[in-house]
C-alpha atoms as a PDB file:
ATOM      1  CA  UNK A   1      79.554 178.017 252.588  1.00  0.00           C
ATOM      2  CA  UNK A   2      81.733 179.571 255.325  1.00  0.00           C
ATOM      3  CA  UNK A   3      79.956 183.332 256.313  1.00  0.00           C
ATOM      4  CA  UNK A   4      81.803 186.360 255.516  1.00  0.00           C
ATOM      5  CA  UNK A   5      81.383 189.345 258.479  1.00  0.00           C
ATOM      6  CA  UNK A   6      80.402 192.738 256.295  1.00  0.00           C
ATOM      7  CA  UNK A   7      82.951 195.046 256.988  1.00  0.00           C
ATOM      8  CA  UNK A   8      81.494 198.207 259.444  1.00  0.00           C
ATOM      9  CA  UNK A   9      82.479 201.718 260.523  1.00  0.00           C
ATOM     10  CA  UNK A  10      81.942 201.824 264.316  1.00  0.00           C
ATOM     11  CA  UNK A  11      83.631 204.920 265.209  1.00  0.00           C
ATOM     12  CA  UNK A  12      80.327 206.326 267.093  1.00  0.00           C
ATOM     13  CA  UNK A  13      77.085 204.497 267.737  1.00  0.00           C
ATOM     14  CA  UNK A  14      74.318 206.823 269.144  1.00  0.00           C
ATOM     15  CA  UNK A  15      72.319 205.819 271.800  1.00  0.00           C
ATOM     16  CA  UNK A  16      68.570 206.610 271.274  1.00  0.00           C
ATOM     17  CA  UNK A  17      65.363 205.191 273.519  1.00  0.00           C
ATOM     18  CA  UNK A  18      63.124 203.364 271.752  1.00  0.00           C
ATOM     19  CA  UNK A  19      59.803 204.592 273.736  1.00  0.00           C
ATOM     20  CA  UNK A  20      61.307 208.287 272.216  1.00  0.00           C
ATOM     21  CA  UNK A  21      59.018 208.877 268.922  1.00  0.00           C
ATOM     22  CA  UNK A  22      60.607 212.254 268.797  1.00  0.00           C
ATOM     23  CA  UNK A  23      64.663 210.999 269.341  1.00  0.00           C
ATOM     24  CA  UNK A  24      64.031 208.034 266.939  1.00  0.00           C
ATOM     25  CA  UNK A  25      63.141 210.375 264.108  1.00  0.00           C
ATOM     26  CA  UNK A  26      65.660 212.833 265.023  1.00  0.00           C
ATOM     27  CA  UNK A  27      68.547 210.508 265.067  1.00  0.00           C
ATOM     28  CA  UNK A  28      66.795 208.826 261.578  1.00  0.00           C
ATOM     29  CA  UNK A  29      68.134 211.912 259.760  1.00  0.00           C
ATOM     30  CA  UNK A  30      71.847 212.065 261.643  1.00  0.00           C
ATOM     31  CA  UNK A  31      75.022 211.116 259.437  1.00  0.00           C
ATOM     32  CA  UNK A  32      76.911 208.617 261.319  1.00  0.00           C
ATOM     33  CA  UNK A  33      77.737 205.604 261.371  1.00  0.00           C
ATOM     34  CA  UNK A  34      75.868 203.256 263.635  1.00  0.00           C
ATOM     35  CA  UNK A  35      72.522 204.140 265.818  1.00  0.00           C
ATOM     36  CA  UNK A  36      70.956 202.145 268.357  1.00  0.00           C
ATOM     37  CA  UNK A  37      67.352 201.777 269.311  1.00  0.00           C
ATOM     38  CA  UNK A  38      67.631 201.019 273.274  1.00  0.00           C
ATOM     39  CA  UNK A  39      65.131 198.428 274.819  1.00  0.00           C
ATOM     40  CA  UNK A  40      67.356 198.518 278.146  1.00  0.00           C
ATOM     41  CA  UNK A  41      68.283 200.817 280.444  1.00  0.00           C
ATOM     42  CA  UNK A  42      66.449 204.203 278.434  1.00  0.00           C
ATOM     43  CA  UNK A  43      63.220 202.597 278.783  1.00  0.00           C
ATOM     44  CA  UNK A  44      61.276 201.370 282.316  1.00  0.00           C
ATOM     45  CA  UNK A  45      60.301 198.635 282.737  1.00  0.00           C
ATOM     46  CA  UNK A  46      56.500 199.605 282.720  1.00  0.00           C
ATOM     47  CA  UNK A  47      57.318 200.593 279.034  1.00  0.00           C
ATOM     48  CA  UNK A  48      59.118 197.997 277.076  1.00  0.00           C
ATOM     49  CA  UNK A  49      56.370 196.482 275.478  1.00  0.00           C
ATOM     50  CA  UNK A  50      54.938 199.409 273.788  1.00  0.00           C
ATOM     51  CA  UNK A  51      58.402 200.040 273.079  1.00  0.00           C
ATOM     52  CA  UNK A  52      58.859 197.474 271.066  1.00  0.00           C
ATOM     53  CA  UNK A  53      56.229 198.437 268.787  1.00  0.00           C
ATOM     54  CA  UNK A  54      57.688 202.025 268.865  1.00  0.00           C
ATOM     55  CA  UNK A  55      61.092 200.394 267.727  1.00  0.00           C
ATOM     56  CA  UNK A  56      59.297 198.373 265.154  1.00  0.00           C
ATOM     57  CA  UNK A  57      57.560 201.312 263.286  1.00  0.00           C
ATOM     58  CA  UNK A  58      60.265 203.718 263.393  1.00  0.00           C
ATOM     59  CA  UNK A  59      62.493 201.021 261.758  1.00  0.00           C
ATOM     60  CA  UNK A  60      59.873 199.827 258.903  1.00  0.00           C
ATOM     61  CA  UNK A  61      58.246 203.931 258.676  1.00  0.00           C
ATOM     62  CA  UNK A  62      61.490 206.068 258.890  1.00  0.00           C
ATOM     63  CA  UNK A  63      64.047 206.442 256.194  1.00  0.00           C
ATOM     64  CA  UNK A  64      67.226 206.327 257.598  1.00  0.00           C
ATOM     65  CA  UNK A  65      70.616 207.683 257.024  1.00  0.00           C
ATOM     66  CA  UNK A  66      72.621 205.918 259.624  1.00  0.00           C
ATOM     67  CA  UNK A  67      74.375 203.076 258.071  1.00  0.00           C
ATOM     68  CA  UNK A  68      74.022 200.449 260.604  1.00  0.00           C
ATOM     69  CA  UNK A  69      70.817 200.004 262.941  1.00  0.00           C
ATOM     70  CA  UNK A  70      70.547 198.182 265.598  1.00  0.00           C
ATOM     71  CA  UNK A  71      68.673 197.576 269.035  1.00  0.00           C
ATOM     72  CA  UNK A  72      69.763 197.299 272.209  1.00  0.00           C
ATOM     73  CA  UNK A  73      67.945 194.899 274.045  1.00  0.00           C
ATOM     74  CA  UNK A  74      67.623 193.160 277.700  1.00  0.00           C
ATOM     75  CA  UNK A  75      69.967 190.533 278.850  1.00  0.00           C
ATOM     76  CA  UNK A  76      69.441 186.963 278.952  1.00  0.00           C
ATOM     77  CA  UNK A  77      68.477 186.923 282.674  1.00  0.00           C
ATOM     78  CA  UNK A  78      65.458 189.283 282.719  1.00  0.00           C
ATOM     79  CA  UNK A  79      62.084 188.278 281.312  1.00  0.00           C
ATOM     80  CA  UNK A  80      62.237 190.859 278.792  1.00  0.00           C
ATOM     81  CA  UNK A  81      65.104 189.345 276.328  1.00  0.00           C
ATOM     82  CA  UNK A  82      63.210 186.549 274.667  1.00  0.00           C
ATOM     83  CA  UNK A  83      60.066 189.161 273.525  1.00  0.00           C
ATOM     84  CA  UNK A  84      62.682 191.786 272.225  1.00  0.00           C
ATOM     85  CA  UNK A  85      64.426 189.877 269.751  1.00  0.00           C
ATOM     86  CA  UNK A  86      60.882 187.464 268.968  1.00  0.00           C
ATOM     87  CA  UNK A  87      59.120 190.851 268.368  1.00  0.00           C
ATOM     88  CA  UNK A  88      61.544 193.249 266.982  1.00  0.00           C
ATOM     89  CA  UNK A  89      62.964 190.865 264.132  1.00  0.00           C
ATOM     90  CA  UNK A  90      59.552 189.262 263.326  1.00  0.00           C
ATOM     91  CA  UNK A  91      58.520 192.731 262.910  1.00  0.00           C
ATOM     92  CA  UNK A  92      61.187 194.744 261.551  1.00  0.00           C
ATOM     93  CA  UNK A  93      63.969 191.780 260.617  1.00  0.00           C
ATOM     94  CA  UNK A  94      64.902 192.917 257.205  1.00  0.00           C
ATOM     95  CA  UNK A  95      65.835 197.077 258.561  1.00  0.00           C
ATOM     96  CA  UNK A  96      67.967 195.301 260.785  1.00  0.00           C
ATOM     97  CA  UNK A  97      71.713 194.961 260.990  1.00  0.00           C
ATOM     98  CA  UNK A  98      72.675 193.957 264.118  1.00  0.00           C
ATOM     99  CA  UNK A  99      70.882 192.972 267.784  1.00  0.00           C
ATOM    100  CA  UNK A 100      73.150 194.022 270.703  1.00  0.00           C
ATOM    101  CA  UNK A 101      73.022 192.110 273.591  1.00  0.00           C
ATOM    102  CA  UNK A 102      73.331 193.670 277.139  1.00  0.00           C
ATOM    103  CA  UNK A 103      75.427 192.169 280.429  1.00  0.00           C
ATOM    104  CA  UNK A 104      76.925 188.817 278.592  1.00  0.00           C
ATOM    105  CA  UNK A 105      78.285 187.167 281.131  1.00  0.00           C
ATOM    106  CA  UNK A 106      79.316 184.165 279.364  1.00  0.00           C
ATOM    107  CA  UNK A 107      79.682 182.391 276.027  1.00  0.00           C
ATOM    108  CA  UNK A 108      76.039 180.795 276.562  1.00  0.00           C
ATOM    109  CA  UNK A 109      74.514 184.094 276.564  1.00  0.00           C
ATOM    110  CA  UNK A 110      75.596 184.940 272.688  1.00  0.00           C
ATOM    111  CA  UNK A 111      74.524 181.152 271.971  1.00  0.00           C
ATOM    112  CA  UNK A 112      71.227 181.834 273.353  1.00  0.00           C
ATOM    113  CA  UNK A 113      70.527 184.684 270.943  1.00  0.00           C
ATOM    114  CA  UNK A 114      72.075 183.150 268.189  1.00  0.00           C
ATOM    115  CA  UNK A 115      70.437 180.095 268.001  1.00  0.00           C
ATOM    116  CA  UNK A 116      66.827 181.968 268.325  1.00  0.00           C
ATOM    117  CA  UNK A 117      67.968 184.169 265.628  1.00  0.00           C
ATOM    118  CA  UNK A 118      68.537 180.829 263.366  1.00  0.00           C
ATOM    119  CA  UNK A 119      65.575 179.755 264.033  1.00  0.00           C
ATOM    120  CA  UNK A 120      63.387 183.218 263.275  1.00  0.00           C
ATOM    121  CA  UNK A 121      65.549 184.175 260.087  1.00  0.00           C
ATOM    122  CA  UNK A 122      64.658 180.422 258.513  1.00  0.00           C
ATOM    123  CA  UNK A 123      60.730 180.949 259.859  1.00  0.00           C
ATOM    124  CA  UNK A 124      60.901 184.489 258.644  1.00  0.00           C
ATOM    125  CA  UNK A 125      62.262 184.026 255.389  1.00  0.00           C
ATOM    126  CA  UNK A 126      65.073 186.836 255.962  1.00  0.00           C
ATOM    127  CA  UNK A 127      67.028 187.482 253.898  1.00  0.00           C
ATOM    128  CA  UNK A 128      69.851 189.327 255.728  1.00  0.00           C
ATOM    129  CA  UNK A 129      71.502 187.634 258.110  1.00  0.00           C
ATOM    130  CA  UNK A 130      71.793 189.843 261.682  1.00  0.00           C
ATOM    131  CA  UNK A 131      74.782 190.242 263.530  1.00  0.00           C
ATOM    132  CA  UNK A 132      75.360 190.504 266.932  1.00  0.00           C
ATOM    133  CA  UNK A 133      77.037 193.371 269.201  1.00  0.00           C
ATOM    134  CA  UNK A 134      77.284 192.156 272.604  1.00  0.00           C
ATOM    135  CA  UNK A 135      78.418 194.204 276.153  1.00  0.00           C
ATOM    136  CA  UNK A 136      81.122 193.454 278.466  1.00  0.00           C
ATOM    137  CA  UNK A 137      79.799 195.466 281.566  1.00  0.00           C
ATOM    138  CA  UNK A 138      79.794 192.833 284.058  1.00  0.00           C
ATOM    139  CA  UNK A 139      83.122 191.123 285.825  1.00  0.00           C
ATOM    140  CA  UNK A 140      82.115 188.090 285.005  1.00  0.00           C
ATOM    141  CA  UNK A 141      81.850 188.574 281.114  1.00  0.00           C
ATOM    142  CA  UNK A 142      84.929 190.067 281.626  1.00  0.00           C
ATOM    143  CA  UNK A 143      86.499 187.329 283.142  1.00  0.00           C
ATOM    144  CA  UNK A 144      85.399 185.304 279.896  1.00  0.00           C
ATOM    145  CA  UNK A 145      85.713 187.645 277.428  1.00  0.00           C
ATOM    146  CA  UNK A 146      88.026 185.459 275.098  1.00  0.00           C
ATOM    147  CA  UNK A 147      85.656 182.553 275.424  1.00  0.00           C
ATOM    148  CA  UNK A 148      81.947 184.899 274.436  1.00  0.00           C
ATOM    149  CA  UNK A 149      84.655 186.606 271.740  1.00  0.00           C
ATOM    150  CA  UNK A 150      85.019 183.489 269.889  1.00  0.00           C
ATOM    151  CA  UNK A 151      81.190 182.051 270.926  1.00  0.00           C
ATOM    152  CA  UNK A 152      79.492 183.254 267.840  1.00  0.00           C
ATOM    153  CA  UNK A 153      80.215 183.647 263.917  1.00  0.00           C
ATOM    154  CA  UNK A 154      77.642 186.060 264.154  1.00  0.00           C
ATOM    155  CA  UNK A 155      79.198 188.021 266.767  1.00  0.00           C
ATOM    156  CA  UNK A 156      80.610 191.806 265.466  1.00  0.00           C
ATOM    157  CA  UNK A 157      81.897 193.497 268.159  1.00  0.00           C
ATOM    158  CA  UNK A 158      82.351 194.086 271.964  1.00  0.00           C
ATOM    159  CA  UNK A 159      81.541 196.869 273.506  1.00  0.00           C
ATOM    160  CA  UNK A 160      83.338 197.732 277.262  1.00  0.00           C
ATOM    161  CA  UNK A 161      79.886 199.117 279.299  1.00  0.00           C
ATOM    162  CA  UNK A 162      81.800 200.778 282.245  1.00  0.00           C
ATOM    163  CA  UNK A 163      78.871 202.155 284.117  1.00  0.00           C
ATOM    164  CA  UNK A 164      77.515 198.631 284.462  1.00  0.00           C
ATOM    165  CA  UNK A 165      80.739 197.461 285.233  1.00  0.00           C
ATOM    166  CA  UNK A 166      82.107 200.021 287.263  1.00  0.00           C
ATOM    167  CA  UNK A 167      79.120 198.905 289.745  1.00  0.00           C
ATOM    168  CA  UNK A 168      79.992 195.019 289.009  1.00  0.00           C
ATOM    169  CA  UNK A 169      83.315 195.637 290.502  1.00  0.00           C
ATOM    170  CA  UNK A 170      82.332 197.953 293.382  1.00  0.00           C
ATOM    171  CA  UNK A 171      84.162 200.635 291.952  1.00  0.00           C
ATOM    172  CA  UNK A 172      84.222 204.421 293.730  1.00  0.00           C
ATOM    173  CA  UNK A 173      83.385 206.643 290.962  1.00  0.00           C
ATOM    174  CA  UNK A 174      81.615 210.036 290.636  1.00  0.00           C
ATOM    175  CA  UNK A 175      80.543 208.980 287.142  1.00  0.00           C
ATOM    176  CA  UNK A 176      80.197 206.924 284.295  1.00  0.00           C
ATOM    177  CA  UNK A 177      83.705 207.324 282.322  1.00  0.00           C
ATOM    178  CA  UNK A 178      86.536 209.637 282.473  1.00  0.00           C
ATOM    179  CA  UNK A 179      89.162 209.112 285.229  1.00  0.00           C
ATOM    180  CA  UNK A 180      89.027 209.107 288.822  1.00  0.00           C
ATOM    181  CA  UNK A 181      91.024 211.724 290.867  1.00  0.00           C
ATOM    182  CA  UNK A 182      92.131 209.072 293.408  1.00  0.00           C
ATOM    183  CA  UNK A 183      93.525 206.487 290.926  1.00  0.00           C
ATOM    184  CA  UNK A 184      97.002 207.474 289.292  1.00  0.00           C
ATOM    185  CA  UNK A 185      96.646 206.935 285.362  1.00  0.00           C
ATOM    186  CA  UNK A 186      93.651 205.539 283.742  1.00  0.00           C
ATOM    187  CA  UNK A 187      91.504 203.660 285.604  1.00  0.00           C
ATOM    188  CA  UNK A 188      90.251 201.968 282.663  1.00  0.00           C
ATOM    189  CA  UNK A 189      93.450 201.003 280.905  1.00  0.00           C
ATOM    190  CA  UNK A 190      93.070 197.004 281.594  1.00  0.00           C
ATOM    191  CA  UNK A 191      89.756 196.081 280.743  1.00  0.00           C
ATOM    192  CA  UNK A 192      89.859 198.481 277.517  1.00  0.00           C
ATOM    193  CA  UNK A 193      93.026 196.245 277.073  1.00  0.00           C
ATOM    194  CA  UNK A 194      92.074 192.752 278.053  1.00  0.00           C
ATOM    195  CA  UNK A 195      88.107 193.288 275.835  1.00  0.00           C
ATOM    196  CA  UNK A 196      90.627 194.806 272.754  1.00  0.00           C
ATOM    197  CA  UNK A 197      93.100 191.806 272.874  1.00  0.00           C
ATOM    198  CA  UNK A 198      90.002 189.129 272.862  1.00  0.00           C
ATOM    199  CA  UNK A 199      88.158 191.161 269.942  1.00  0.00           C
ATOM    200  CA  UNK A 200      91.722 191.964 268.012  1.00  0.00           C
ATOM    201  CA  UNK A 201      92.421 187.685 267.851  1.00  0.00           C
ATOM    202  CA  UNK A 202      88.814 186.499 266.803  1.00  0.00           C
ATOM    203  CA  UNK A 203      88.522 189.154 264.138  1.00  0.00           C
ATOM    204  CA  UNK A 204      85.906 191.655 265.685  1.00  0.00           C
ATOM    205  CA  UNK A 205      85.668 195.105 266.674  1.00  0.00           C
ATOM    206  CA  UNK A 206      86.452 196.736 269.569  1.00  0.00           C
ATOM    207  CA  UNK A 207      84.189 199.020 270.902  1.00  0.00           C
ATOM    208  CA  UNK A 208      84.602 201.536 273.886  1.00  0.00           C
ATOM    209  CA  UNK A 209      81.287 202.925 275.894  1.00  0.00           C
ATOM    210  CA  UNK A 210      79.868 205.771 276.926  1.00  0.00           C
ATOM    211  CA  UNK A 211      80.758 209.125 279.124  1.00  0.00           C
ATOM    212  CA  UNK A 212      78.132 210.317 280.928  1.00  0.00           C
ATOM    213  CA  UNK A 213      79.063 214.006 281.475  1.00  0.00           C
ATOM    214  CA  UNK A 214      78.070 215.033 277.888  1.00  0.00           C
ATOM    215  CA  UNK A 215      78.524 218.695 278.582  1.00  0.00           C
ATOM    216  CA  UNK A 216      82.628 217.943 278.907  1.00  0.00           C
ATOM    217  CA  UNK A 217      83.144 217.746 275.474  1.00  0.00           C
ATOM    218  CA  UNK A 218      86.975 218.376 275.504  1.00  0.00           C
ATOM    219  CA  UNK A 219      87.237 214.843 278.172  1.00  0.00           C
ATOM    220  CA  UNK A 220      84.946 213.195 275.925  1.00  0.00           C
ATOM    221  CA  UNK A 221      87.608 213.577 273.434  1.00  0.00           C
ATOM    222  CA  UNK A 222      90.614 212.649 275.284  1.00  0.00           C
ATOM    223  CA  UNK A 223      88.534 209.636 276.437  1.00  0.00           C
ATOM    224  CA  UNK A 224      88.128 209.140 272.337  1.00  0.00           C
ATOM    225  CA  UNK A 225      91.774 209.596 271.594  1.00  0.00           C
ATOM    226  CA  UNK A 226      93.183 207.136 274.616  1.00  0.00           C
ATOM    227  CA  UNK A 227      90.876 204.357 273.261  1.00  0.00           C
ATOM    228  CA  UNK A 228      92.035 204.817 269.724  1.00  0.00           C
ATOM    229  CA  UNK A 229      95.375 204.367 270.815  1.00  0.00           C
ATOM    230  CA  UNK A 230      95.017 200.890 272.595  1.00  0.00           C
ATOM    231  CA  UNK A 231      93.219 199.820 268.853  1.00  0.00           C
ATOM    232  CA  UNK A 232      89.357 200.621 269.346  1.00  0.00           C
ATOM    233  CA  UNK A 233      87.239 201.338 267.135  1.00  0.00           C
ATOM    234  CA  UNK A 234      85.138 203.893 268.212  1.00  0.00           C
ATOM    235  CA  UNK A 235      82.781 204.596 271.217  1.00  0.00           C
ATOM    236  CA  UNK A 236      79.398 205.404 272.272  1.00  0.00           C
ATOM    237  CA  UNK A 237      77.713 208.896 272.141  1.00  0.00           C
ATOM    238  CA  UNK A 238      74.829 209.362 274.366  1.00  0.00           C
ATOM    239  CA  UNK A 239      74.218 212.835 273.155  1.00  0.00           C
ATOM    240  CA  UNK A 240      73.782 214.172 269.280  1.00  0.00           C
ATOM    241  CA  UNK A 241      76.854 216.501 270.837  1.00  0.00           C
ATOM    242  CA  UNK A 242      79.452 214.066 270.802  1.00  0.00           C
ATOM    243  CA  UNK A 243      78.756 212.225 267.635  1.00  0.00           C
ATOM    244  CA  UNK A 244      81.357 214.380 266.039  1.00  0.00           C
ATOM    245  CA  UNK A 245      83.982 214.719 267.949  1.00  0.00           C
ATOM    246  CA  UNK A 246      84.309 210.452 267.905  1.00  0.00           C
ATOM    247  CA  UNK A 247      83.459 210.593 264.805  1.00  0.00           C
ATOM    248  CA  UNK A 248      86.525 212.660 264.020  1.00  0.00           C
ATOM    249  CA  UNK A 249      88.900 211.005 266.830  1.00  0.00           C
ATOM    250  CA  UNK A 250      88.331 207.666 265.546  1.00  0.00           C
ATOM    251  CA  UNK A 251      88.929 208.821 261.729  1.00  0.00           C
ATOM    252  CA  UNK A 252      92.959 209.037 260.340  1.00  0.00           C
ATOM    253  CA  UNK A 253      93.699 212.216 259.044  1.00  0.00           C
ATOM    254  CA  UNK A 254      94.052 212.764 255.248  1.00  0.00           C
ATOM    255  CA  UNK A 255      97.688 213.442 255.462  1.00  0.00           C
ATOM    256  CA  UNK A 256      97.870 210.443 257.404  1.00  0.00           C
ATOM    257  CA  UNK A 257      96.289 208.536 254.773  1.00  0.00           C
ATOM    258  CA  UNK A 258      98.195 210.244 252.305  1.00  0.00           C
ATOM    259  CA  UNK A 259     101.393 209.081 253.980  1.00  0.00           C
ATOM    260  CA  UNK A 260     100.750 205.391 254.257  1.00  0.00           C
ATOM    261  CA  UNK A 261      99.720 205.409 250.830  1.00  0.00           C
ATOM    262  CA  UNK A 262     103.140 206.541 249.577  1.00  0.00           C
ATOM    263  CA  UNK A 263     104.948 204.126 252.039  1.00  0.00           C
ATOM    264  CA  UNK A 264     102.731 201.445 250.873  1.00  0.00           C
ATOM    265  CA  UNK A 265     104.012 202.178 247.053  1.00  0.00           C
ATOM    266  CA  UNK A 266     107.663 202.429 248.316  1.00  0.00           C
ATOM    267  CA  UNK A 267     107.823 199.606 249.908  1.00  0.00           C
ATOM    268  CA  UNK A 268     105.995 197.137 247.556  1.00  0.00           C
ATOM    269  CA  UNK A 269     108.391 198.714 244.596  1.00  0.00           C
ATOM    270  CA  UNK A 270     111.036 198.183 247.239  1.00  0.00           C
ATOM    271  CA  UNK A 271     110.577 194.150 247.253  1.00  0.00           C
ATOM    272  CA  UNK A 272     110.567 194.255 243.607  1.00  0.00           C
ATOM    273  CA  UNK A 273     114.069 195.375 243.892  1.00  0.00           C
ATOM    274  CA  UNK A 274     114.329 192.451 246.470  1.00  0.00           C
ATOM    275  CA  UNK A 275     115.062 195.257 249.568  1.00  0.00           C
ATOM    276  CA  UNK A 276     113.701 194.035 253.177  1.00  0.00           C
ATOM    277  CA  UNK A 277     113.528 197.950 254.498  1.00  0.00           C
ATOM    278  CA  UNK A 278     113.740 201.679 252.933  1.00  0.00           C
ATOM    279  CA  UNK A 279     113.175 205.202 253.992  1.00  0.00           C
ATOM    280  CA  UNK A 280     110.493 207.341 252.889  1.00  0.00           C
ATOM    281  CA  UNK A 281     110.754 211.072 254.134  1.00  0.00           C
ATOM    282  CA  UNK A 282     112.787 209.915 256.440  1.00  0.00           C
ATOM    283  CA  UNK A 283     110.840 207.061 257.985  1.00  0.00           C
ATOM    284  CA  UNK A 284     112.375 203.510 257.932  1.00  0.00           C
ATOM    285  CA  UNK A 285     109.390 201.423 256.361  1.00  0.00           C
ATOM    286  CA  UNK A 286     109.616 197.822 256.926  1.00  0.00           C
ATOM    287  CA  UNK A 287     107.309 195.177 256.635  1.00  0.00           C
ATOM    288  CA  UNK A 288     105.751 195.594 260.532  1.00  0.00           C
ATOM    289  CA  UNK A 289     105.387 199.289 259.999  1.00  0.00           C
ATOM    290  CA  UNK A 290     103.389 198.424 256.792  1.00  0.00           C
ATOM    291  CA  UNK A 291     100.930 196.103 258.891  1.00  0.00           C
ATOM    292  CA  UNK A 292     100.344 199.051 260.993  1.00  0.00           C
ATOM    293  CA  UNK A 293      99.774 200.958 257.757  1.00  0.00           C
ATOM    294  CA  UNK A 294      97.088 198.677 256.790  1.00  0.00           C
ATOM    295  CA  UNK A 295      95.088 199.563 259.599  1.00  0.00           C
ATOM    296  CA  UNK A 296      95.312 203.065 258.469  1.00  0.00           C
ATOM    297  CA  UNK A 297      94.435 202.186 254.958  1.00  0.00           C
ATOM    298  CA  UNK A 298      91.742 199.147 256.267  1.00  0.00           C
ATOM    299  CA  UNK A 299      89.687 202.200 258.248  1.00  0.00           C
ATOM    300  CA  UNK A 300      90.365 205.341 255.366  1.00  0.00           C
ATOM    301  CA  UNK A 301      88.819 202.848 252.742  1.00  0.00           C
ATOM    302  CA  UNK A 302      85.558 202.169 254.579  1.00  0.00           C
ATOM    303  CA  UNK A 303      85.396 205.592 255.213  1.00  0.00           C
ATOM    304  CA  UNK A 304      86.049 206.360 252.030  1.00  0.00           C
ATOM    305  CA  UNK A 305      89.010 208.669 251.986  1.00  0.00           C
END
């Protein structure tokens, strides 16, 4: 029986450390959609075994109002990744949604933690089946990004990690995200574009990641809005502070919705009448524009709008 992907709102995921008992239980009572538990770069290495068990308990012992969890853990190359996803799913497997996997650098990578999540969800018993999230923050993953898209039927989304791979490529920044005074334009237009493309033709989402300067709100947005455009998803918050604004920048506004809903009715009574294109208010409504409605429509209905 072929696996059907459940359908996720990934406008903002919410970092959160896992060695944090204190942020774990804070972000436990947030309304968003998607929180992560981070094994990686929030937590030393000194401390990511008893994080684990942190991560565990607050999954099983916390009630939680984020709709999907997940954990961030190491990637394949460190000797952490192996005990992250053997401990957190043996432990906590059935409160979780999705496992997001850190510096992929090729298709092997996803297989890795696929395959040893086949083989702990038949020992296990589980009865959910996990996803996987994976991060394109190194050049080489970006260099095979179509090939790790298309690696895995559990694979979700991509997410573009720029701080990691601002340092993969040498890059002369101040910060992680926003632009760069010294380039003209965005300076990350083309990988934003090239990780989109990949995600957009094997059916997952695209993902955008984080800003660092979580006191420049009004950026924050614009960073948002410009990563909407190109067909993302959503992006990363690393501070309770900007879980609303992408929350809001990834959403379509209720007279949008309201608009494509009307087109949508014009144009299907339209064909009825056996009429290729109409106008609505003025609009020519054909039946491109009404794919492009349907992403409107797609996003308003998991929302619930």
């Amino acid at each position: 029986m072929m696996y059907t992907k459940p359908k996720r709102l990934r406008r903002c995921q919410l970092s959160v450390p896992g060695s944090s008992e204190k942020m774990m239980a804070k972000a436990a009572k947030m309304d968003l959609d998607h929180v992560f538990l981070d094994l990686e770069d929030a937590v030393a290495p000194n401390a990511k075994a008893s994080a684990r068990g942190m991560i565990v308990k607050a999954l099983n012992e916390l009630e939680w109002t984020p709709k999907t969890l997940c954990v961030r853990i190491n990637d394949v190359e460190t000797p952490y990744c192996h005990d992250d996803i053997i401990e957190i799913v043996t432990g906590a497997g059935e409160k979780l949604d999705t496992i997001m996997l850190t510096k992929a650098k090729s298709a092997h990578d996803v297989m890795f933690v696929h395959m040893l999540l086949d083989q702990l969800e038949s020992k296990l018993g589980l009865k959910n089946r996990i996803g996987i999230e994976c991060l394109i923050e190194e050049v080489e993953g970006m260099m095979n990004v179509e090939e790790i898209a298309a690696s895995s039927d559990r694979l979700e989304c991509l997410i573009f990690g720029m701080g990691d791979y601002s340092a993969s490529q040498r890059m002369n920044l101040d910060g992680i995200g926003g632009d760069s005074a010294a380039y003209p334009g965005d300076v990350w237009h083309y990988p934003r574009y090239k990780m989109t493309i990949a995600c957009r033709a094997n059916g997952i989402d695209p993902v955008d990641g984080p800003f660092a300067d979580f006191r420049a709100l009004d950026v924050f947005g614009v960073d948002c809005a410009r990563a909407d455009v190109l067909g993302m998803v959503g992006k990363w918050a690393i501070h309770p502070s900007q879980v609303e604004i992408a929350q809001r920048e990834f959403s379509p506004s209720q007279a949008d919705v309201d608009s494509a809903r009307k087109q949508q009715k014009a144009y299907a009574e339209a064909l009825e009448q056996g009429l290729g294109a109409i106008s609505v208010d003025g609009v020519m409504v054909d039946a491109a524009s009404v794919r492009i409605l349907q992403n409107t429509l797609d996003t308003a209905d998991l929302i619930g709008m």
